[in-house]
C-alpha atoms as a PDB file:
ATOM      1  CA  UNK A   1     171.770   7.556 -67.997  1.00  0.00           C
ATOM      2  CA  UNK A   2     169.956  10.295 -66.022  1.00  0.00           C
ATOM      3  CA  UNK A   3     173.146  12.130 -65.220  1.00  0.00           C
ATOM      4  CA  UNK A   4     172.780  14.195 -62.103  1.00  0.00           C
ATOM      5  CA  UNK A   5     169.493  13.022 -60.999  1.00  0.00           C
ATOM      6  CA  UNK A   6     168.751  11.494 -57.881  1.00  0.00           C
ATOM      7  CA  UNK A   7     167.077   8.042 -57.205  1.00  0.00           C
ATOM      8  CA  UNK A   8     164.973   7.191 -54.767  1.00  0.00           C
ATOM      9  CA  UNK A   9     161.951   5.307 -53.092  1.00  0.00           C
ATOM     10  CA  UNK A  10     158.915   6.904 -51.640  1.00  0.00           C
ATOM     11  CA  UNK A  11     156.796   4.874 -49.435  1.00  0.00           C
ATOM     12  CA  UNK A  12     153.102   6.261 -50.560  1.00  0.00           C
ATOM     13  CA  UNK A  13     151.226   3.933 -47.825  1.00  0.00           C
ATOM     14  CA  UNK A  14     150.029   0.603 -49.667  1.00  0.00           C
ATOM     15  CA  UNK A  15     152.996   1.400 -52.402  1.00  0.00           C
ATOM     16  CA  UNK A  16     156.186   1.918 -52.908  1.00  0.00           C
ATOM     17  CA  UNK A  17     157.153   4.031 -56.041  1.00  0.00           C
ATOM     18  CA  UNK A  18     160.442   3.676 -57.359  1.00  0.00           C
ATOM     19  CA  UNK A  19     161.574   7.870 -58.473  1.00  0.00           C
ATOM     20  CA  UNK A  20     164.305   9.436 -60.830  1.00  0.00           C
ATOM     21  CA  UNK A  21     164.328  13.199 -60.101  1.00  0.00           C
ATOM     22  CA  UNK A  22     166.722  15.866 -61.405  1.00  0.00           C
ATOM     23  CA  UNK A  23     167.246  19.717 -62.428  1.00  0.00           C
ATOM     24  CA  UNK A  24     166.004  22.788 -60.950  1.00  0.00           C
ATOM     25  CA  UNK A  25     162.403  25.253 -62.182  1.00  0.00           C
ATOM     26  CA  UNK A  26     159.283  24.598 -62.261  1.00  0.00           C
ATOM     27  CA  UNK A  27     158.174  20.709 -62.168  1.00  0.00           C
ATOM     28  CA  UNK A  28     157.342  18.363 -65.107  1.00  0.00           C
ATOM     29  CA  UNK A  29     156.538  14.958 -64.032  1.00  0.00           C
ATOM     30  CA  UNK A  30     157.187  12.271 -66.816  1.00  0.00           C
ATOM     31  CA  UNK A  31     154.827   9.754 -66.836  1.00  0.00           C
ATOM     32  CA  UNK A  32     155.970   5.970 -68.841  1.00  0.00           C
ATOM     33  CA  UNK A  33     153.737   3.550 -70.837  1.00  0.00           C
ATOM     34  CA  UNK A  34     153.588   0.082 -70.810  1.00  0.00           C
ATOM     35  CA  UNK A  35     156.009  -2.049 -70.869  1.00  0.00           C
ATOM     36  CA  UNK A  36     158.281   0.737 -70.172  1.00  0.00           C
ATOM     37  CA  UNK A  37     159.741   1.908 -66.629  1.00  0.00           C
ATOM     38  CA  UNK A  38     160.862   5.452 -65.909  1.00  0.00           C
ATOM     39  CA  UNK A  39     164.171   4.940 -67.994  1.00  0.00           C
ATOM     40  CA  UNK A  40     162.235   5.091 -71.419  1.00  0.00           C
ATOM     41  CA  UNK A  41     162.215   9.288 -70.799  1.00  0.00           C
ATOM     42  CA  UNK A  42     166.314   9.149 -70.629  1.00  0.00           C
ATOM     43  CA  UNK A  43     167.147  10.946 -73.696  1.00  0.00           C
ATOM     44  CA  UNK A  44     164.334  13.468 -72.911  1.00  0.00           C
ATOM     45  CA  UNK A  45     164.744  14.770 -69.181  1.00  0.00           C
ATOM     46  CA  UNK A  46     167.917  15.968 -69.831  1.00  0.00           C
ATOM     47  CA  UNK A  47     167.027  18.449 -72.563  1.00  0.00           C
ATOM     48  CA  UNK A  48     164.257  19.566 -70.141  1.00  0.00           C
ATOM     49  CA  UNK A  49     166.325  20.279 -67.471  1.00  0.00           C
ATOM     50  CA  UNK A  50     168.928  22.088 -70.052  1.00  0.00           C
ATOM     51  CA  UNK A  51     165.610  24.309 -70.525  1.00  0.00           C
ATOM     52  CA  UNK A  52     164.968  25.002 -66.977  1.00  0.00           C
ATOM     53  CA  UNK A  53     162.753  22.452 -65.526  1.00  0.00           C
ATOM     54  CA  UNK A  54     162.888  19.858 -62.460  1.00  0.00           C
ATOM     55  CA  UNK A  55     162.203  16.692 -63.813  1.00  0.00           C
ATOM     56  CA  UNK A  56     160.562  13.943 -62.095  1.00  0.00           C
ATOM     57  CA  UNK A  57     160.448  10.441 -63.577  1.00  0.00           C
ATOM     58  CA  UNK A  58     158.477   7.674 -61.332  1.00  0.00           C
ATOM     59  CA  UNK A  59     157.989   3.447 -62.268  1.00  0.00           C
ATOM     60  CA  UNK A  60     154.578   3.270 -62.349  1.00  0.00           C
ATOM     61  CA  UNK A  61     152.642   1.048 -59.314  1.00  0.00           C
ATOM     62  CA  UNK A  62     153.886  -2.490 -60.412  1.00  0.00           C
ATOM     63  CA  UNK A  63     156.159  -1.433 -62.810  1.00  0.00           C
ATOM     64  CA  UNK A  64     160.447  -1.358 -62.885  1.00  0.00           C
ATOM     65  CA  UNK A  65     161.029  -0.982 -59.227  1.00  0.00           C
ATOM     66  CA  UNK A  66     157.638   0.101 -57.622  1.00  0.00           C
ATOM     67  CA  UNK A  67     155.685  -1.985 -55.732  1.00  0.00           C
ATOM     68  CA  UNK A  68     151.881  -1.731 -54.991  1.00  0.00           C
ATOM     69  CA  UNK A  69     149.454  -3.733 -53.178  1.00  0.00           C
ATOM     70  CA  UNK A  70     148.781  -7.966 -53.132  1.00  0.00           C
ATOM     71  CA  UNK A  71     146.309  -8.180 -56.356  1.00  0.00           C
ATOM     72  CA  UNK A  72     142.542  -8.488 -55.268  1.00  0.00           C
ATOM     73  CA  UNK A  73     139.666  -9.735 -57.996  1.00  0.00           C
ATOM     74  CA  UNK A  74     137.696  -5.848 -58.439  1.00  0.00           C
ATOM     75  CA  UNK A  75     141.934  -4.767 -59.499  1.00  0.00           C
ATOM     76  CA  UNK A  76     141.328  -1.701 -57.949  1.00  0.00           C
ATOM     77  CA  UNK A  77     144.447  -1.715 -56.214  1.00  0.00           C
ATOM     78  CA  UNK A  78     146.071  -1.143 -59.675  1.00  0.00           C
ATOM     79  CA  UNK A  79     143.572   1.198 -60.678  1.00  0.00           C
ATOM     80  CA  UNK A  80     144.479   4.522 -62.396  1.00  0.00           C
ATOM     81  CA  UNK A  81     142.767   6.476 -59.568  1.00  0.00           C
ATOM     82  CA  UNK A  82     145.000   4.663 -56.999  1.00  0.00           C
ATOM     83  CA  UNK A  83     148.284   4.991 -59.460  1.00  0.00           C
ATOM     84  CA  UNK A  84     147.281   9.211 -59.723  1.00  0.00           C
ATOM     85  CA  UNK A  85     146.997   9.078 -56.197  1.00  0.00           C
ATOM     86  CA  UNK A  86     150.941   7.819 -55.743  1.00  0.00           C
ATOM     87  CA  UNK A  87     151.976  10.549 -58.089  1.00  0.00           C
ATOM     88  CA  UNK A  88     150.398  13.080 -55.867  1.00  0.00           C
ATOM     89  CA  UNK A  89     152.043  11.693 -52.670  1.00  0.00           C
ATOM     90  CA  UNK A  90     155.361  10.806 -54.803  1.00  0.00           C
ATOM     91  CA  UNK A  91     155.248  14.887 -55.623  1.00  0.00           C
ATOM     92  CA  UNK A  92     154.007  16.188 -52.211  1.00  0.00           C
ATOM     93  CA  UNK A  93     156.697  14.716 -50.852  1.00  0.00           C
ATOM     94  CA  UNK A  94     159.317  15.949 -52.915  1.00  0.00           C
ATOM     95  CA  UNK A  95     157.897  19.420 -51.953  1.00  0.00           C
ATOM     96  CA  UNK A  96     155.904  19.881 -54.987  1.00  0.00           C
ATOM     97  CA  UNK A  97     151.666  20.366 -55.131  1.00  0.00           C
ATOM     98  CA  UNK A  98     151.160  22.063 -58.518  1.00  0.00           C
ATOM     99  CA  UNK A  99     152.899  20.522 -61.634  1.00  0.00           C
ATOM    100  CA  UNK A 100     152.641  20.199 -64.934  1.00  0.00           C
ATOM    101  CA  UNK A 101     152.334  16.340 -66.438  1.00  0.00           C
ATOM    102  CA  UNK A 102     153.040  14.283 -69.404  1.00  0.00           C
ATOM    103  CA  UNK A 103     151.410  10.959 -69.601  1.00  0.00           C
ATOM    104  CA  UNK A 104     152.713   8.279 -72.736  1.00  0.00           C
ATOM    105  CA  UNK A 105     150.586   5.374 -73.738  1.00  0.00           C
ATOM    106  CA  UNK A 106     149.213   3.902 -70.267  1.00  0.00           C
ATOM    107  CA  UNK A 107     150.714   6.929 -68.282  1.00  0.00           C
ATOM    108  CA  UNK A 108     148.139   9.040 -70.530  1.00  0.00           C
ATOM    109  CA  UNK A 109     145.390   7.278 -68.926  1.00  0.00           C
ATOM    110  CA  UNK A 110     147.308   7.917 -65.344  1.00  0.00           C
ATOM    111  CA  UNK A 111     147.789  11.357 -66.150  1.00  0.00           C
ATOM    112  CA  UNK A 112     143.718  11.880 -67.206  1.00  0.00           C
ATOM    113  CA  UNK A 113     142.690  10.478 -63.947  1.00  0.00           C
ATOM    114  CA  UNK A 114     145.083  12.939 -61.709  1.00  0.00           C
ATOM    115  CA  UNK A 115     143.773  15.514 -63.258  1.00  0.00           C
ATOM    116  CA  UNK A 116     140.601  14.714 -63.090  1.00  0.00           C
ATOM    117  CA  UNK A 117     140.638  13.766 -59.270  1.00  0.00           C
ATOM    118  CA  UNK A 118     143.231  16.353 -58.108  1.00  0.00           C
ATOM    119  CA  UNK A 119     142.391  19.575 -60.839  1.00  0.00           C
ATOM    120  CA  UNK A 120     144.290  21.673 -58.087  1.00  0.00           C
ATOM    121  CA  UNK A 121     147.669  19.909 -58.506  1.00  0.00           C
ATOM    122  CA  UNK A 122     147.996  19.949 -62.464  1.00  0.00           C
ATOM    123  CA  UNK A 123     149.535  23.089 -64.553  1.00  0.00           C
ATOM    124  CA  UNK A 124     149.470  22.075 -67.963  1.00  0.00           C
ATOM    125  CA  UNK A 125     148.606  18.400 -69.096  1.00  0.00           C
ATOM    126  CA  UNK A 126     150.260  16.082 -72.115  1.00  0.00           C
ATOM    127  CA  UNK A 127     149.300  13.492 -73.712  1.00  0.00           C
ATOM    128  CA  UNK A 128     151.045  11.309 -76.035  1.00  0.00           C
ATOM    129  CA  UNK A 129     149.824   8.343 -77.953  1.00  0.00           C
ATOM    130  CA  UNK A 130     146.529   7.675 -76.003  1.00  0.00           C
ATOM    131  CA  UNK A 131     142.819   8.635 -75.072  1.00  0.00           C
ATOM    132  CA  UNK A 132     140.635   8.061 -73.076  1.00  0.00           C
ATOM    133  CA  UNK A 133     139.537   4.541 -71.903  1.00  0.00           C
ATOM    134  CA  UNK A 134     136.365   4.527 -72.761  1.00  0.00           C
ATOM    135  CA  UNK A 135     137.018   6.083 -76.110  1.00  0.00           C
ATOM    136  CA  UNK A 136     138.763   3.410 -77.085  1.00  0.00           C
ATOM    137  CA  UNK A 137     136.496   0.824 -76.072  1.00  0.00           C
ATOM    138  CA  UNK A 138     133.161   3.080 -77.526  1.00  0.00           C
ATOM    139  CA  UNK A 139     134.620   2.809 -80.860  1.00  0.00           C
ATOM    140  CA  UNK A 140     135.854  -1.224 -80.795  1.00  0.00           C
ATOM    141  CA  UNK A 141     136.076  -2.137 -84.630  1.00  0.00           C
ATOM    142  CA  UNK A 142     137.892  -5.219 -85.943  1.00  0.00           C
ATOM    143  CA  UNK A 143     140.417  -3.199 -86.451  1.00  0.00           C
ATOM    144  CA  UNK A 144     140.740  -2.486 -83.328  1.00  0.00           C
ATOM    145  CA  UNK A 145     140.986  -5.457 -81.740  1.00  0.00           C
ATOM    146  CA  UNK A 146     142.932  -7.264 -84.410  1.00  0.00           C
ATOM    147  CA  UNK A 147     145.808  -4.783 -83.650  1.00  0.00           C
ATOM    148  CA  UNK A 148     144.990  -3.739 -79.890  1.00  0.00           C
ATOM    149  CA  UNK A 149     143.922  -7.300 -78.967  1.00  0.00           C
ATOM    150  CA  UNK A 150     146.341  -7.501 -76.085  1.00  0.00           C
ATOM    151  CA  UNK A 151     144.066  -5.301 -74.118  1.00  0.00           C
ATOM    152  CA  UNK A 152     141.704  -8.277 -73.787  1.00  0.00           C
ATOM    153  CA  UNK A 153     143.960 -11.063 -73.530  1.00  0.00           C
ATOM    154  CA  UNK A 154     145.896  -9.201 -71.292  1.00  0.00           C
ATOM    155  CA  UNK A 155     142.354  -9.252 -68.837  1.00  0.00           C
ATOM    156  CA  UNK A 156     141.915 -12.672 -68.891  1.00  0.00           C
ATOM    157  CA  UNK A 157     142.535 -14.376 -65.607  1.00  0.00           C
ATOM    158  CA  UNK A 158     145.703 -16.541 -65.036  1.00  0.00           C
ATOM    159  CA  UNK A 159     146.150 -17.242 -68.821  1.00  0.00           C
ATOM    160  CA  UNK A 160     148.429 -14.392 -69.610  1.00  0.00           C
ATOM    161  CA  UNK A 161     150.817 -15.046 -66.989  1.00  0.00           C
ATOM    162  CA  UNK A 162     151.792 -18.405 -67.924  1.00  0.00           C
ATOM    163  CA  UNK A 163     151.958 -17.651 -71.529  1.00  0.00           C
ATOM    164  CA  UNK A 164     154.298 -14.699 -70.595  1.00  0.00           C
ATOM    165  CA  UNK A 165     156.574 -15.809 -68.084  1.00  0.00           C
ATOM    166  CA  UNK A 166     156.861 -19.066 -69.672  1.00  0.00           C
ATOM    167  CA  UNK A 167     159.359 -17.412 -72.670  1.00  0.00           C
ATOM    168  CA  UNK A 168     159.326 -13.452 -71.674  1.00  0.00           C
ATOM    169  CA  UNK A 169     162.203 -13.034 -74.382  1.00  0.00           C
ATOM    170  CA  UNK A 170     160.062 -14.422 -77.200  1.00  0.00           C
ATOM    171  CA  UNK A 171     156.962 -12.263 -75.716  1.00  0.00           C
ATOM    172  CA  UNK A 172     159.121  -8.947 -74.880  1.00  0.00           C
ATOM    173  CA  UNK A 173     161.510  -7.869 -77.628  1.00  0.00           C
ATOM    174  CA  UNK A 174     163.488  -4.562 -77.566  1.00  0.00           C
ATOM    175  CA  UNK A 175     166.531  -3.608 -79.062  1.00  0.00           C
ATOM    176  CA  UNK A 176     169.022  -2.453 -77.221  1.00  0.00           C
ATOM    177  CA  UNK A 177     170.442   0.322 -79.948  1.00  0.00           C
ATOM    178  CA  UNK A 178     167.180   2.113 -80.075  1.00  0.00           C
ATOM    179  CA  UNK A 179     166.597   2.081 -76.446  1.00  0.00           C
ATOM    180  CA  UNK A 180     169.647   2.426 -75.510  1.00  0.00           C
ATOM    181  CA  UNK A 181     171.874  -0.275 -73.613  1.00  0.00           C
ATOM    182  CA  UNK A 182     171.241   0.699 -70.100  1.00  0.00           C
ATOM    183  CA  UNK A 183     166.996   2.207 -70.478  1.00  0.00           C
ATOM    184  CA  UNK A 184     166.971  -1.592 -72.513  1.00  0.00           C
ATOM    185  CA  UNK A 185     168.677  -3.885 -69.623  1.00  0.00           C
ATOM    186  CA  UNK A 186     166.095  -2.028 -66.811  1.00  0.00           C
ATOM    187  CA  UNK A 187     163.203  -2.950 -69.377  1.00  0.00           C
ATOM    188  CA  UNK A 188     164.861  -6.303 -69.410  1.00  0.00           C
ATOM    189  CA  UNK A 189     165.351  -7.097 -65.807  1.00  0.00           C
ATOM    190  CA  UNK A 190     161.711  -5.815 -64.990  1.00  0.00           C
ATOM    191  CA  UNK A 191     159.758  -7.659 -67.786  1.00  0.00           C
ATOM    192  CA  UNK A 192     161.544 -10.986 -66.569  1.00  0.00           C
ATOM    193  CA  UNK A 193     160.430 -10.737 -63.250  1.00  0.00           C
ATOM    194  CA  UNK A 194     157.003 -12.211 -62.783  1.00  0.00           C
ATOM    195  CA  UNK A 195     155.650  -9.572 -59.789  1.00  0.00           C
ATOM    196  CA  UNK A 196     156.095  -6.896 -62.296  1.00  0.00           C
ATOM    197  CA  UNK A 197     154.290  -8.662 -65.204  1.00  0.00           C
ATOM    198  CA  UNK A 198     151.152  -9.844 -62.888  1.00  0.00           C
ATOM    199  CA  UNK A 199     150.932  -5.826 -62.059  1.00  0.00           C
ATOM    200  CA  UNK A 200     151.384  -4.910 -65.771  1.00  0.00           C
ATOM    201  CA  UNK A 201     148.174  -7.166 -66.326  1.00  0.00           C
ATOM    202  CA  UNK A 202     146.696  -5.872 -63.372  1.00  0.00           C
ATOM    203  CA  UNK A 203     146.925  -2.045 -65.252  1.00  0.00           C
ATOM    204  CA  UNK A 204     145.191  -3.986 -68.144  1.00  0.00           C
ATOM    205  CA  UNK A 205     142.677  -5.534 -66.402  1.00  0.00           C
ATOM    206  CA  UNK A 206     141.423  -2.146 -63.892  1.00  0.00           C
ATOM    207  CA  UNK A 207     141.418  -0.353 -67.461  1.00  0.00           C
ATOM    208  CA  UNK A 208     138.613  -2.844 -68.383  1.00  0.00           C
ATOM    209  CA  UNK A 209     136.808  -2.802 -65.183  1.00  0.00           C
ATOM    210  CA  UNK A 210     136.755  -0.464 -62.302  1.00  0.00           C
ATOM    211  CA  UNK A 211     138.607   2.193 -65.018  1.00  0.00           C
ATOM    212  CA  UNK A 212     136.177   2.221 -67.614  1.00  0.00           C
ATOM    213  CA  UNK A 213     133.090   2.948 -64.527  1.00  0.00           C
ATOM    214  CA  UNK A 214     135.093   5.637 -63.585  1.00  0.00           C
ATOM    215  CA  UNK A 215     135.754   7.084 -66.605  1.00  0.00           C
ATOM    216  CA  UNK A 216     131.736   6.670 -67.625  1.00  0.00           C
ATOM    217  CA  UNK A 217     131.096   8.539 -64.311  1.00  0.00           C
ATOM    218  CA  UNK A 218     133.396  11.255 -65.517  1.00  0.00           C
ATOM    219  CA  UNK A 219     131.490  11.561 -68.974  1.00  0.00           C
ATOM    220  CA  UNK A 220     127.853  11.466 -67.214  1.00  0.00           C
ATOM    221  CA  UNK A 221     128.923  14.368 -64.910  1.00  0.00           C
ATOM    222  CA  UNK A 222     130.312  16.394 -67.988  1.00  0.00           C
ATOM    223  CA  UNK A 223     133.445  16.546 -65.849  1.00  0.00           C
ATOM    224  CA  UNK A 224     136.499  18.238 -68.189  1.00  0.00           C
ATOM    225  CA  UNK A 225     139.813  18.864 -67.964  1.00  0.00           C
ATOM    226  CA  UNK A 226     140.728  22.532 -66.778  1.00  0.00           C
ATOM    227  CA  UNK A 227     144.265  23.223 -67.899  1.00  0.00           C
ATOM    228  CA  UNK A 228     146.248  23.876 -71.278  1.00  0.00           C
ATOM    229  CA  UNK A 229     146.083  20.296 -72.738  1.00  0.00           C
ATOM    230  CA  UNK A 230     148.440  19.307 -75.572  1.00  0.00           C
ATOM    231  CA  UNK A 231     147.624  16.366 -77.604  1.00  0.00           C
ATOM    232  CA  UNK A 232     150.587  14.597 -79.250  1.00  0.00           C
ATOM    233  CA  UNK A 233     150.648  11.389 -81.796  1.00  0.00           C
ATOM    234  CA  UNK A 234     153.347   9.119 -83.454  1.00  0.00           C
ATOM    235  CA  UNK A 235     152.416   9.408 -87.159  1.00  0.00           C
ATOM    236  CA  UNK A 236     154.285   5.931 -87.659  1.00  0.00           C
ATOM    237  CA  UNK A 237     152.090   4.436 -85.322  1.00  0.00           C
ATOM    238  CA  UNK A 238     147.828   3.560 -86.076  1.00  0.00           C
ATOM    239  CA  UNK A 239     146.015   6.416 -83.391  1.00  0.00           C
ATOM    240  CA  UNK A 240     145.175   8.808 -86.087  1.00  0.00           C
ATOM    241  CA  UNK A 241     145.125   5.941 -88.870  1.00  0.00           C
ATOM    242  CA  UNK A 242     142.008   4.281 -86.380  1.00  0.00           C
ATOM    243  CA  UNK A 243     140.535   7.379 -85.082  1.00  0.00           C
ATOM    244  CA  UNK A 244     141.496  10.811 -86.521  1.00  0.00           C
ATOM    245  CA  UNK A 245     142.734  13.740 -85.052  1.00  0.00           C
ATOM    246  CA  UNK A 246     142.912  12.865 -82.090  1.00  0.00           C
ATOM    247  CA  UNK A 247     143.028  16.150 -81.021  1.00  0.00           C
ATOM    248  CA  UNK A 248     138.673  16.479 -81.920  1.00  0.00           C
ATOM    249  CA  UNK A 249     138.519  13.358 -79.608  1.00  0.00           C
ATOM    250  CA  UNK A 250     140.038  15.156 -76.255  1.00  0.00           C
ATOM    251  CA  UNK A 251     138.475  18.006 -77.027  1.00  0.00           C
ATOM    252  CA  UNK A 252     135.450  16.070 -75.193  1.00  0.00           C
ATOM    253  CA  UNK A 253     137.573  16.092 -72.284  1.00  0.00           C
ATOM    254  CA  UNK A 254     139.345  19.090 -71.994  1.00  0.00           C
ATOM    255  CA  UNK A 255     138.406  22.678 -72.277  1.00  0.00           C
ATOM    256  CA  UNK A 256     141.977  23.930 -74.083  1.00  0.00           C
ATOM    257  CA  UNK A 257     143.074  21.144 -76.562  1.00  0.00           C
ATOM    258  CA  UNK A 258     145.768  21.943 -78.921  1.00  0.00           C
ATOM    259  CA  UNK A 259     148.670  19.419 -80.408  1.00  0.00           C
ATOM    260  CA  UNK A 260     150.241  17.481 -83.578  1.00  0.00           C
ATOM    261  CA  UNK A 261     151.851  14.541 -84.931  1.00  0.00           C
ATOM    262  CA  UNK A 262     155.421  13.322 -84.530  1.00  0.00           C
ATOM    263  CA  UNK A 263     157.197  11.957 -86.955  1.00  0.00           C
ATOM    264  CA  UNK A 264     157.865   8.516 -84.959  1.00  0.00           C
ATOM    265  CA  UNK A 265     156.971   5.197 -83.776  1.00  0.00           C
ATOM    266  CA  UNK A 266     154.623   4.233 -80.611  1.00  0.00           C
ATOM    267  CA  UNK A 267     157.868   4.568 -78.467  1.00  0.00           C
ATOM    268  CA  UNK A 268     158.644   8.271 -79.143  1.00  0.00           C
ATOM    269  CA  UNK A 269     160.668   9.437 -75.862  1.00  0.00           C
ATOM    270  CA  UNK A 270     162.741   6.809 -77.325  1.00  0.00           C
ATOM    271  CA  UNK A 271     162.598   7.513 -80.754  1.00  0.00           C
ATOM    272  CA  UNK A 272     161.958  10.567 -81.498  1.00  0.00           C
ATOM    273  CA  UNK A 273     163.679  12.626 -78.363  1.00  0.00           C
ATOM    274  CA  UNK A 274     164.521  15.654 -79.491  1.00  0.00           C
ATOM    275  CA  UNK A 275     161.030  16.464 -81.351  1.00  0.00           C
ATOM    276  CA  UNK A 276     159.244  15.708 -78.384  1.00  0.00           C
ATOM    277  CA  UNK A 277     161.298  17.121 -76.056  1.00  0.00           C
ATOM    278  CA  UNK A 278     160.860  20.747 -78.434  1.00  0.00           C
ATOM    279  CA  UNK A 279     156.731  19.915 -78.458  1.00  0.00           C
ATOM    280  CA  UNK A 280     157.044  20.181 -74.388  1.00  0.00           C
ATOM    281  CA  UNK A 281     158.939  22.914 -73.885  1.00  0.00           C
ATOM    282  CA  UNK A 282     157.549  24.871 -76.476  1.00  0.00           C
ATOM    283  CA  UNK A 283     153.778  24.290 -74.778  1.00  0.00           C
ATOM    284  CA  UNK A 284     155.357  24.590 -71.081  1.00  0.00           C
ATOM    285  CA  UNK A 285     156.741  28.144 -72.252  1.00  0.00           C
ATOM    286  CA  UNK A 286     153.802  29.396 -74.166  1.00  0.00           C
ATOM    287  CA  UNK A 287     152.564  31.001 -71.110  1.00  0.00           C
ATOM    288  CA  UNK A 288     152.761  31.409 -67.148  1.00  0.00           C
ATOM    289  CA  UNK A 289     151.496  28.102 -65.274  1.00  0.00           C
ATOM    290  CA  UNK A 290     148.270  29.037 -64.619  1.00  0.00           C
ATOM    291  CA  UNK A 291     147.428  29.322 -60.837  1.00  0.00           C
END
């Protein structure tokens, strides 16, 4: 698993971020989803460095093998401006300040913020299987929270910890074939270890809270997303079946919105490797990296 690449851990100040980075071009950083670490992208970096870009692959603050700050009661610690701003250092010190980015699931939300707060660092922008916070929560249906209702259990205090640590096998369940044996034993070891699910909660619960306000600051300011954006969904999981295109949805956010489906499940670097890996380089080579 990640053949070549080079592991490593960057001390970012009140973090420390856990990095997989390989290949040689212009950057791509890969940003995971919950409950995922780095490893979920293993079947993908490789066929972007076969097409000519350095790839870098960080754990998310809390997750797999980065550590961030002791938890406080506003979560801001684990908030997706402070998460964007470990990227930037994480990149900066690997001697990269412009780069394009690819954010899955919770990394989307990660990736929305950094460009947001750092427009000057960001190339082109992905996301895949996600919107914005508060677009979710604007459009809360009982659908919604019948099948996203771990976001809000997931923000409660102290209850979700005890359920999940009490049986994490029961709670998280991968299979080993699809993930592959050694991307599926680095899920396992992290989502057993009870510092790593308190900061997985702790993404949850900043998402609710000091997220969201920044995100609704965002939308009052009109403040848009600069770069090519390409908008990417599973078409075996529910975005489009709850929302639409989701593509008419980012379009609020960004000023160059273009994308499709993929014919996959939520977990699609997984899944569905080589059709997202053609989506990304396809995008990444439809024109110069704008300046």
């Amino acid at each position: 698993m990640f053949e070549g690449f080079t592991a490593t851990q960057v001390d970012v100040g009140e973090a420390r971020i856990f990095v997989r980075f390989g290949g040689d071009g212009p950057p791509v950083v890969l940003l995971h989803g919950h409950p995922r670490t780095s490893a979920t992208w293993h079947r993908v970096a490789p066929l972007l460095v076969r097409a000519g870009r350095t790839v870098i692959c960080p754990d998310l603050r809390g997750y797999g093998r980065s550590r961030g700050p002791a938890f406080t009661a506003d979560h801001a610690g684990y908030s997706k401006r402070a998460v964007a701003a470990d990227v930037v250092a994480v990149m900066r010190h690997l001697g990269h300040h412009r780069f394009a980015l690819v954010g899955h699931d919770r990394g989307g939300s990660v990736a929305l913020r950094l460009a947001l707060d750092h427009p000057e660092a960001v190339s082109r922008l992905v996301f895949a299987d996600c919107l914005p916070l508060t677009e979710h929560l604007s459009r809360v249906t009982a659908d919604f929270a019948t099948q996203w209702w771990h976001w809000f259990f997931f923000a409660q205090p102290a209850i979700p910890e005890r359920v999940i640590t009490a049986d994490p096998d029961s709670w998280y369940v991968g299979d080993p074939e699809a993930m592959g044996q050694e991307n599926y034993d680095e899920w396992r070891q992290a989502t057993r270890n009870p510092d790593v699910v308190r900061s997985m909660l702790e993404d949850y619960r900043a998402g609710l809270t000091v997220d969201r306000r920044h995100e609704e600051v965002d939308r009052a300011a009109g403040a848009r997303v600069g770069c090519p954006t390409l908008v990417l969904w599973s078409l075996q999981d529910d975005l489009e079946e709850l929302y639409g295109d989701p593509r008419a949805i980012w379009r609020r956010w960004a000023h160059d919105v273009r994308g499709h489906g993929i014919d996959s499940r939520h977990h699609v670097a997984e899944q569905a490797p080589e059709a997202l890996a053609s989506a990304l380089v396809g995008f990444l080579r439809s024109g110069p990296d704008p300046q």
